[in-house]
Protein backbone atom coordinates (compact mmCIF):
# COMPACT_ATOMS: atom_id res chain seq x y z
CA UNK A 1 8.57 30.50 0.95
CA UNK A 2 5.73 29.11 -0.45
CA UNK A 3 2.67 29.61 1.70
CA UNK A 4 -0.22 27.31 2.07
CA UNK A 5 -2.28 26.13 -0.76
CA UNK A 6 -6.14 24.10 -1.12
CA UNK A 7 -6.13 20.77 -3.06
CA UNK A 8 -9.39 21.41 -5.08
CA UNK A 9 -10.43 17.35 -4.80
CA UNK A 10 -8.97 16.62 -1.36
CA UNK A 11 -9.70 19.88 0.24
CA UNK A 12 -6.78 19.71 2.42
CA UNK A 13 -4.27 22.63 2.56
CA UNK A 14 -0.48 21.89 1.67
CA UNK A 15 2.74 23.81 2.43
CA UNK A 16 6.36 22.85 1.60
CA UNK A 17 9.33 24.04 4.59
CA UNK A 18 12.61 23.92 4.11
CA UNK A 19 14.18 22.12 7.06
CA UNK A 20 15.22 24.91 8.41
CA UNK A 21 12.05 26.85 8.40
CA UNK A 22 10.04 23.68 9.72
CA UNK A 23 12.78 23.98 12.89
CA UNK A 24 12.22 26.96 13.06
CA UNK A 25 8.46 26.46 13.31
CA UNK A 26 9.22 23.96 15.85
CA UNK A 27 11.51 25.69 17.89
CA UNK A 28 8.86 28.32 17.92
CA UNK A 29 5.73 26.54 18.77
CA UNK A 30 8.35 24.19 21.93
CA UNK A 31 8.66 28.24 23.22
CA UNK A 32 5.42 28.85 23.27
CA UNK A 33 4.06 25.69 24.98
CA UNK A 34 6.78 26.32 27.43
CA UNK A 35 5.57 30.16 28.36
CA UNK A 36 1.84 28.99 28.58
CA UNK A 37 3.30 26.22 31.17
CA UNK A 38 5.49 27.80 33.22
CA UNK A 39 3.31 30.72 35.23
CA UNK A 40 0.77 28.28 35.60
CA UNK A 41 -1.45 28.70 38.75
CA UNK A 42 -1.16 26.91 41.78
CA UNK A 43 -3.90 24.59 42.29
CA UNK A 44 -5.74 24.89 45.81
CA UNK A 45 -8.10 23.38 48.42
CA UNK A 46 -11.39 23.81 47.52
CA UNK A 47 -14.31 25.04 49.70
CA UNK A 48 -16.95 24.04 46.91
CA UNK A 49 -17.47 20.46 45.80
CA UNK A 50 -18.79 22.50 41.96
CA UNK A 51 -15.70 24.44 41.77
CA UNK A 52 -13.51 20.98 42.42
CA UNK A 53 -15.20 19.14 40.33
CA UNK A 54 -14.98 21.46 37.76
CA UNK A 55 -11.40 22.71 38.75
CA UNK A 56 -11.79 26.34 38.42
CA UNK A 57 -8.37 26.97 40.35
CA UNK A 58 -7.18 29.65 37.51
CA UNK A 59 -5.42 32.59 38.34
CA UNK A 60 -7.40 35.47 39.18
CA UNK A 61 -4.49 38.13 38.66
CA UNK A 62 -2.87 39.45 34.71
CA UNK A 63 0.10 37.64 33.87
CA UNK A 64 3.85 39.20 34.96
CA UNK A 65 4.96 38.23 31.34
CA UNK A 66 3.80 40.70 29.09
CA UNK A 67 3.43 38.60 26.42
CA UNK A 68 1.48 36.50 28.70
CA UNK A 69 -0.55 39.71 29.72
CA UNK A 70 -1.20 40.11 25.55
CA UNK A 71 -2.16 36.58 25.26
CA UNK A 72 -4.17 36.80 28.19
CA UNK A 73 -5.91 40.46 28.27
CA UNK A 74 -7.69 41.78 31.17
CA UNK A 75 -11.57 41.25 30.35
CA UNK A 76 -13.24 43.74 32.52
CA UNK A 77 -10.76 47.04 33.11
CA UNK A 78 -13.00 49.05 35.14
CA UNK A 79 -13.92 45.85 37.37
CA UNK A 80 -10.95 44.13 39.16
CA UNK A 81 -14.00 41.75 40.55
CA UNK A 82 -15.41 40.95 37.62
CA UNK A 83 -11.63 40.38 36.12
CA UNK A 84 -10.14 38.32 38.44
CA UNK A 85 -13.32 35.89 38.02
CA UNK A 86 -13.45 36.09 34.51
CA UNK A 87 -9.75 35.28 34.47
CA UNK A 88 -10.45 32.49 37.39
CA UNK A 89 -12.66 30.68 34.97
CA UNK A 90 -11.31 30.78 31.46
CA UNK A 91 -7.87 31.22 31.55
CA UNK A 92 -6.26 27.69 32.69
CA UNK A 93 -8.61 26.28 29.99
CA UNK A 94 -7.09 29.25 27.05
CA UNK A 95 -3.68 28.28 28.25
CA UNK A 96 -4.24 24.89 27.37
CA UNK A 97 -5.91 25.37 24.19
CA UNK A 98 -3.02 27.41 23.30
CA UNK A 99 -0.27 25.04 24.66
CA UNK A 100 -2.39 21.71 22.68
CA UNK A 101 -2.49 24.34 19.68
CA UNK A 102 1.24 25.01 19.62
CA UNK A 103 1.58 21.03 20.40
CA UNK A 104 -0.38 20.87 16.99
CA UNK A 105 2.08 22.23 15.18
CA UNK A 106 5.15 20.41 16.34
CA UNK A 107 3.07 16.91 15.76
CA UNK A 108 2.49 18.14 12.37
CA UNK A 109 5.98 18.90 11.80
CA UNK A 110 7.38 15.92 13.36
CA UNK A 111 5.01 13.47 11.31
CA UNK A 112 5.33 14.89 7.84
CA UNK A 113 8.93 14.27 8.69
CA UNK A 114 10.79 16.51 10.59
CA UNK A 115 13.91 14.55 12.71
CA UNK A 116 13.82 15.06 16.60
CA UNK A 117 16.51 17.11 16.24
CA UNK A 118 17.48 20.06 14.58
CA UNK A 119 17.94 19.21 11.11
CA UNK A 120 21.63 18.78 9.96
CA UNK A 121 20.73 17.48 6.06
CA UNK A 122 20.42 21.00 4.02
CA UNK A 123 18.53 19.99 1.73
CA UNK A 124 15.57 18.18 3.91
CA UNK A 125 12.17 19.47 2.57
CA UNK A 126 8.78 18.89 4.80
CA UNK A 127 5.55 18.70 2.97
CA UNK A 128 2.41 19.19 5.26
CA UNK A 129 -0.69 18.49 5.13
CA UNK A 130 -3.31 19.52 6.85
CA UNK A 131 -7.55 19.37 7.31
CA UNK A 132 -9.88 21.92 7.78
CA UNK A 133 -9.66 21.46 11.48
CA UNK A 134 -5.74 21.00 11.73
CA UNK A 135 -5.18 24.26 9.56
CA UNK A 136 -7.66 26.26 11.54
CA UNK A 137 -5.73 25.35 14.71
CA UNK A 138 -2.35 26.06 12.66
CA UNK A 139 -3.60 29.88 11.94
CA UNK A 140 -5.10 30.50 15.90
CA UNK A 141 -0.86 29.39 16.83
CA UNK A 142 0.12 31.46 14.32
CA UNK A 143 -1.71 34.45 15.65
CA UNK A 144 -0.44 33.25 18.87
CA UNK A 145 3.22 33.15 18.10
CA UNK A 146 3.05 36.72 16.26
CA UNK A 147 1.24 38.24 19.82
CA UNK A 148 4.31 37.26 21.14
CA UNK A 149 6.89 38.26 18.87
CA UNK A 150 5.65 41.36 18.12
CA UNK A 151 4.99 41.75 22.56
CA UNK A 152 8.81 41.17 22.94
CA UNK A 153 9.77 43.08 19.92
CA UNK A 154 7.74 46.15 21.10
CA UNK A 155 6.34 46.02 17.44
CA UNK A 156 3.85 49.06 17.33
CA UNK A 157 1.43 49.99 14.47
CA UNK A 158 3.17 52.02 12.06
CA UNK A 159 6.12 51.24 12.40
CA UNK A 160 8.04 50.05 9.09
CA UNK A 161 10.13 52.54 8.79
CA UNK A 162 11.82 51.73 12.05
CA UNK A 163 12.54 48.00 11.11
CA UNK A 164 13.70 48.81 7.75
CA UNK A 165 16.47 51.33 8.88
CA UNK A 166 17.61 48.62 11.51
CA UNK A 167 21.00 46.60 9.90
CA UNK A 168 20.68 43.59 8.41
CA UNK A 169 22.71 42.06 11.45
CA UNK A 170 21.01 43.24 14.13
CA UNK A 171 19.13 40.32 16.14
CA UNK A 172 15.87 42.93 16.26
CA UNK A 173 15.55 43.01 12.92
CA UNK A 174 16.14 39.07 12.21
CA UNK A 175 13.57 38.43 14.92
CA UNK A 176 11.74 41.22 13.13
CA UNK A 177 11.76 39.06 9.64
CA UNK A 178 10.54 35.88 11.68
CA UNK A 179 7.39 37.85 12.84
CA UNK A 180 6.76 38.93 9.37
CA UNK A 181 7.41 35.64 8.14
CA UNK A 182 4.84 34.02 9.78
CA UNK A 183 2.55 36.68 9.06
CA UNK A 184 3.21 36.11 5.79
CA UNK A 185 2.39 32.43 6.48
CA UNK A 186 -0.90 33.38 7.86
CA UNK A 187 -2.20 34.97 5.10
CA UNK A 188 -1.81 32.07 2.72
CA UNK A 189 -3.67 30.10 4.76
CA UNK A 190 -6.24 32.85 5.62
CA UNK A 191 -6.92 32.34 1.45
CA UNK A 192 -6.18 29.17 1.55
CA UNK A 193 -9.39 28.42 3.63
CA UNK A 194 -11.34 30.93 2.01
């Protein structure tokens, strides 16, 4: 793995996948769309002609999911009011900002080359490049899809010790090296943009 790099004339940032990482990616990101779509809320009649206009039909309770519930945290913890209408007004709009994030990614993937489907040709490399804009929404998914690996992996602070002992077999442990993988990602295109 290579990480992201600057092009000192263009200014765009530039990292090389192999095709299996860049399905990988994409196989990633297509999950993570799919979560923030799926416990969408139900859209309802509205009393005020503001609130339809403005379709503030969120959902006004935490997510079941817990990764969802990580994504998503409660805003006000000693005010279920205040919560619920925080939650009511920004979340539909975080979910899809997420979701068109995510979508980002896969574009990006797609475009710079990456077949439809999953890539039989071993040797396929994808080359991306990406703006200032594009990379700063690549880094917010990538914080995105480590919440919710390291949510389903239970990943706590501290912890090393426990993923290093795990065998090199077990699926914990390869999800494990995905999480720091894209961590690992991250931070070459947190220096990238510096």
């Amino acid at each position: 793995m290579s990480g992201f790099s600057r092009h000192r004339r263009s200014g765009h940032y530039f990292a090389t996948f192999s095709g299996l990482e860049a399905d990988l990616l994409r196989s990633l990101a297509s999950q993570l769309v799919e979560l923030l779509r799926n416990e969408a809320a139900v859209p309802r009649d509205h009393e005020d002609p503001l609130e339809a206009m403005l379709s503030f039909d969120g959902p006004t309770t935490e997510p079941e999911d817990p990764v969802l519930a990580r994504l998503f945290p409660t805003a006000y913890l000693e005010d279920d009011e205040a919560a619920a209408e925080f939650r009511r007004f920004t979340e539909g709009g975080l979910r899809d900002s997420k979701a068109a994030g995510a979508a980002v990614v896969i574009d990006t993937l797609e475009e710079a080359g990456l077949p439809a489907e999953p890539a039989a040709e071993q040797r396929l490399v994808i080359d991306v490049e990406l703006d200032q804009e594009t990379a700063l929404v690549w880094l917010r998914t990538f914080t995105d899809l480590r919440l919710a690996l390291a949510t389903r992996l239970e990943v706590e602070q501290d912890d090393d010790e426990y993923w290093e002992t795990l065998p090199d077999d077990d699926p914990r442990a390869q999800a494990h090296d995905i999480y720091q993988w894209i961590g690992a990602l991250q931070e070459t295109l947190v220096d990238a943009l510096d």
